[in-house]
N, C-alpha and C. Protein backbone atom coordinates (compact mmCIF):
# COMPACT_ATOMS: atom_id res chain seq x y z
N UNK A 1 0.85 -1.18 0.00
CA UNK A 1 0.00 0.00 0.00
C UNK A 1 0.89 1.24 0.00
N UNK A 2 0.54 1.91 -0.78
CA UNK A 2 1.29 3.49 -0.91
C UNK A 2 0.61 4.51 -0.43
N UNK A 3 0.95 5.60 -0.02
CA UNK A 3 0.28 6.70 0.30
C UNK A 3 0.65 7.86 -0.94
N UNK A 4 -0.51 8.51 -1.44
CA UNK A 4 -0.05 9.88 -2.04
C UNK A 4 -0.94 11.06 -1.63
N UNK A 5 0.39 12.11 -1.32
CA UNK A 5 -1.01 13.32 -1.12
C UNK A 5 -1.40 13.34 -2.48
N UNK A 6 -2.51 14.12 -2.53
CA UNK A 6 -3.39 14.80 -3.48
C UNK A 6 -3.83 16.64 -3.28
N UNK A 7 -3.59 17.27 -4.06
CA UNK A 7 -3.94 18.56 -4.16
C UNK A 7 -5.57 18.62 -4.67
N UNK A 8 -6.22 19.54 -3.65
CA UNK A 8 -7.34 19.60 -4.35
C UNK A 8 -7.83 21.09 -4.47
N UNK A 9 -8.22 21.73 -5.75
CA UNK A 9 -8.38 23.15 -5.40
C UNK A 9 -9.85 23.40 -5.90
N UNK A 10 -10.49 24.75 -5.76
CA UNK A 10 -11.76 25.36 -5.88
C UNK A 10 -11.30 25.70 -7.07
N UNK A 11 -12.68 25.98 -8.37
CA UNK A 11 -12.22 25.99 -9.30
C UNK A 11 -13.71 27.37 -9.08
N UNK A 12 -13.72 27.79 -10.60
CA UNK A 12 -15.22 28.69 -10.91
C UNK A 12 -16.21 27.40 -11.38
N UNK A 13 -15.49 26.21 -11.99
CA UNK A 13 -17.50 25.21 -11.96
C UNK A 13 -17.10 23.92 -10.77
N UNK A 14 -15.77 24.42 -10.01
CA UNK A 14 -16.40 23.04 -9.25
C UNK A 14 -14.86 22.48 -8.40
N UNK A 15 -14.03 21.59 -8.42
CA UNK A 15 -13.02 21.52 -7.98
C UNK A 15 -11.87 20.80 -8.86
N UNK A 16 -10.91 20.59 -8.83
CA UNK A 16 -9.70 19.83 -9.49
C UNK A 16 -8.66 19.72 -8.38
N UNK A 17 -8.37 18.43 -8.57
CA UNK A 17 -7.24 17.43 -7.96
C UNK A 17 -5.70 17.24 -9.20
N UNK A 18 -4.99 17.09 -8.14
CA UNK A 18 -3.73 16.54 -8.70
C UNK A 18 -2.92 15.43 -7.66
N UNK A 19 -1.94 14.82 -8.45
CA UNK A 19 -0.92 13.71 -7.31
C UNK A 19 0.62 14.29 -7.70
N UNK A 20 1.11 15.56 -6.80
CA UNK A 20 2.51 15.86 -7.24
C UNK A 20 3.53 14.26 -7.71
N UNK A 21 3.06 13.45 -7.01
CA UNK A 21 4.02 12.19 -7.00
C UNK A 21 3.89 11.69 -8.59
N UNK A 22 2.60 11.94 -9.13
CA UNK A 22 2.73 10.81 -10.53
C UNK A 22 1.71 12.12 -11.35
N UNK A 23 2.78 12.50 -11.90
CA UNK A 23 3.31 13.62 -12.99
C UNK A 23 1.56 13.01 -14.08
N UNK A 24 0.78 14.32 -14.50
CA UNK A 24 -0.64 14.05 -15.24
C UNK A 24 -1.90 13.18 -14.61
N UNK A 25 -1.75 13.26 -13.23
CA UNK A 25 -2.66 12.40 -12.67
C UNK A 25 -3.22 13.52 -12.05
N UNK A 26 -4.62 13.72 -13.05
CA UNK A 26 -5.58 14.60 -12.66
C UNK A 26 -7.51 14.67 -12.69
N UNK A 27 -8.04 14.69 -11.89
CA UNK A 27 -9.44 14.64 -12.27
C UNK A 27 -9.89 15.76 -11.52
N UNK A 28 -11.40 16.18 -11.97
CA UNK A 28 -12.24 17.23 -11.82
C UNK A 28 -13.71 17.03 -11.53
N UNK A 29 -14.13 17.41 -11.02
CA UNK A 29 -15.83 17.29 -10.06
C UNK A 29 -16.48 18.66 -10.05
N UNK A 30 -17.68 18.78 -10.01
CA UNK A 30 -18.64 19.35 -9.25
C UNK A 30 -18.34 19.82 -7.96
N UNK A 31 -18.18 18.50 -7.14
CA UNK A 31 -18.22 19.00 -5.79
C UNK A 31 -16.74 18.76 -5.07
N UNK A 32 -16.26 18.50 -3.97
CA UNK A 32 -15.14 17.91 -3.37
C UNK A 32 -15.11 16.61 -3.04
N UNK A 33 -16.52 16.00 -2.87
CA UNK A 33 -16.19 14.32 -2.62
C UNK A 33 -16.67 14.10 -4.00
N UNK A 34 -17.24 14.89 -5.31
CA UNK A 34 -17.06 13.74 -6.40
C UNK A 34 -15.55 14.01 -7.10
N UNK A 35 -14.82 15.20 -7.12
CA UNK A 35 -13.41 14.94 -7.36
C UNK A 35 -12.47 13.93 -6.50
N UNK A 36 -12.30 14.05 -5.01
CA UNK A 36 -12.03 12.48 -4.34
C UNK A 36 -12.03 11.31 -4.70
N UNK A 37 -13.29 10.81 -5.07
CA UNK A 37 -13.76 9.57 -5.64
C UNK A 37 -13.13 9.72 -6.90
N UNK A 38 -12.94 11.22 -7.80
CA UNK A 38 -12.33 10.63 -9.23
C UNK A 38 -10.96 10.52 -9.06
N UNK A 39 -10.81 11.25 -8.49
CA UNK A 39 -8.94 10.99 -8.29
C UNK A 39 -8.27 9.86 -7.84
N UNK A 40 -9.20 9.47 -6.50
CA UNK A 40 -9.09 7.64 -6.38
C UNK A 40 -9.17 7.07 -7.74
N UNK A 41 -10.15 7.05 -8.28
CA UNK A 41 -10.03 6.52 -9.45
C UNK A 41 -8.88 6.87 -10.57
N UNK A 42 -8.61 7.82 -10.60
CA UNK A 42 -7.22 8.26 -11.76
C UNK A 42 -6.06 7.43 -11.00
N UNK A 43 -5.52 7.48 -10.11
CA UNK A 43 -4.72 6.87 -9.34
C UNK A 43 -4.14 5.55 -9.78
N UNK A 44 -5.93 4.75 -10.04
CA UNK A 44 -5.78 3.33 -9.88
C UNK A 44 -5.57 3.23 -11.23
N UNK A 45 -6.00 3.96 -12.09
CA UNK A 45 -6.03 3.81 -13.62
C UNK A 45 -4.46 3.96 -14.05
N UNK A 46 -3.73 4.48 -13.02
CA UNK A 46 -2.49 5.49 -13.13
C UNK A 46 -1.51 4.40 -13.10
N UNK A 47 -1.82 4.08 -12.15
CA UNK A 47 -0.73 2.59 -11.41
C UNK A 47 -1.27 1.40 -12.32
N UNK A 48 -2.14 1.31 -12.97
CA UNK A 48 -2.92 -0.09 -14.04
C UNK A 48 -1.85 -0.24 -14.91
N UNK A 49 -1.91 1.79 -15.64
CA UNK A 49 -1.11 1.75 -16.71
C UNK A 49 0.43 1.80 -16.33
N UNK A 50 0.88 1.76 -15.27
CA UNK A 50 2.58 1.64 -15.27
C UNK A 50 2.90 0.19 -14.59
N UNK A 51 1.52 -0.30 -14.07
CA UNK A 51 2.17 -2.04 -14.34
C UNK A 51 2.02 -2.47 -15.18
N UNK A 52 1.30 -2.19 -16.06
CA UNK A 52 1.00 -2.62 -17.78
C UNK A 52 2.42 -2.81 -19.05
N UNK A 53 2.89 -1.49 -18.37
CA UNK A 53 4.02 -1.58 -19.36
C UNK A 53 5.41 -1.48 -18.64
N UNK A 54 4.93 -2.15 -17.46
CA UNK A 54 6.65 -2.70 -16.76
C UNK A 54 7.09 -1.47 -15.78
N UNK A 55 6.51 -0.35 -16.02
CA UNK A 55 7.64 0.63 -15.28
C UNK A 55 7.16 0.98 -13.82
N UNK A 56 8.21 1.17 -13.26
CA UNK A 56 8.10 1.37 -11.61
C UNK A 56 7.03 2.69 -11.10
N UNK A 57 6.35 1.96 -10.19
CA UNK A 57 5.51 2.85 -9.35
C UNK A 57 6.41 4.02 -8.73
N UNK A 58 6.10 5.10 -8.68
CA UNK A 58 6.78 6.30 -8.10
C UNK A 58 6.67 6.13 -6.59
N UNK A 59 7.14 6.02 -5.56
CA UNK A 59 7.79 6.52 -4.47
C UNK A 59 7.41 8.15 -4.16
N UNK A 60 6.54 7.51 -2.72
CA UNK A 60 5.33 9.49 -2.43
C UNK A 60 6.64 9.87 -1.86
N UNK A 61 6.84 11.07 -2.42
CA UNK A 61 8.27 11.82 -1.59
C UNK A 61 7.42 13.45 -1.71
N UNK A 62 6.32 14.00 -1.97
CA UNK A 62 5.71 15.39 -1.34
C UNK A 62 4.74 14.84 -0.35
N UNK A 63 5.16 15.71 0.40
CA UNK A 63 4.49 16.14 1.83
C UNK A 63 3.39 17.65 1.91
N UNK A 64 2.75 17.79 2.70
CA UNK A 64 2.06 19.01 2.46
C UNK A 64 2.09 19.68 4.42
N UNK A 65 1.67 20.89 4.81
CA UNK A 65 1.54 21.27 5.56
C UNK A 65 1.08 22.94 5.66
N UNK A 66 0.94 23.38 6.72
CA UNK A 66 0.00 24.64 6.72
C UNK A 66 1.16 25.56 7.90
N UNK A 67 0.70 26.82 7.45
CA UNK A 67 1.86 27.77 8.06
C UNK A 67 1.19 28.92 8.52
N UNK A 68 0.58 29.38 9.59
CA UNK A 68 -0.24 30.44 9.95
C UNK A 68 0.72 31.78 10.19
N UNK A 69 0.04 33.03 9.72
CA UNK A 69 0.40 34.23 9.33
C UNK A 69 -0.78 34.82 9.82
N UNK A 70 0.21 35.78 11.11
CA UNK A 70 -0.90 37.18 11.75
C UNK A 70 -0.88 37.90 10.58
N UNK A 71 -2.17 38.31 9.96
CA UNK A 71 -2.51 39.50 8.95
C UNK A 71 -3.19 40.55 9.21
């Protein structure tokens, strides 16, 4: 089992995800749990296609965290 973060941002129709770890792994929703569910899904489609054609699963090496600023 691997872990990857996922980026997820507010869009103007809805939200979009990314996986810094595996470079074009992206989906888009309506809401925030139907981008979740698609990005789970891109993921798996992601890792299908790089055991498909032999090449190594990427290794999660981004981390994320939050940094508070008096404004």
């Amino acid at each position: 089992m691997r872990k990857y973060l996922i980026i997820i941002e507010k869009t103007q129709t809805g939200y979009s995800a990314y996986v810094p770890d595996l470079p074009g792994c992206i989906a888009t929703g309506r809401t925030k749990e139907m981008v979740e569910k698609y990005i789970y899904n891109a993921i798996r489609f992601h890792m299908d296609g790089l055991k498909e054609s032999n090449l190594p699963i990427p290794i999660n090496k981004t981390e994320a965290g939050n940094i508070f600023i008096n404004v």
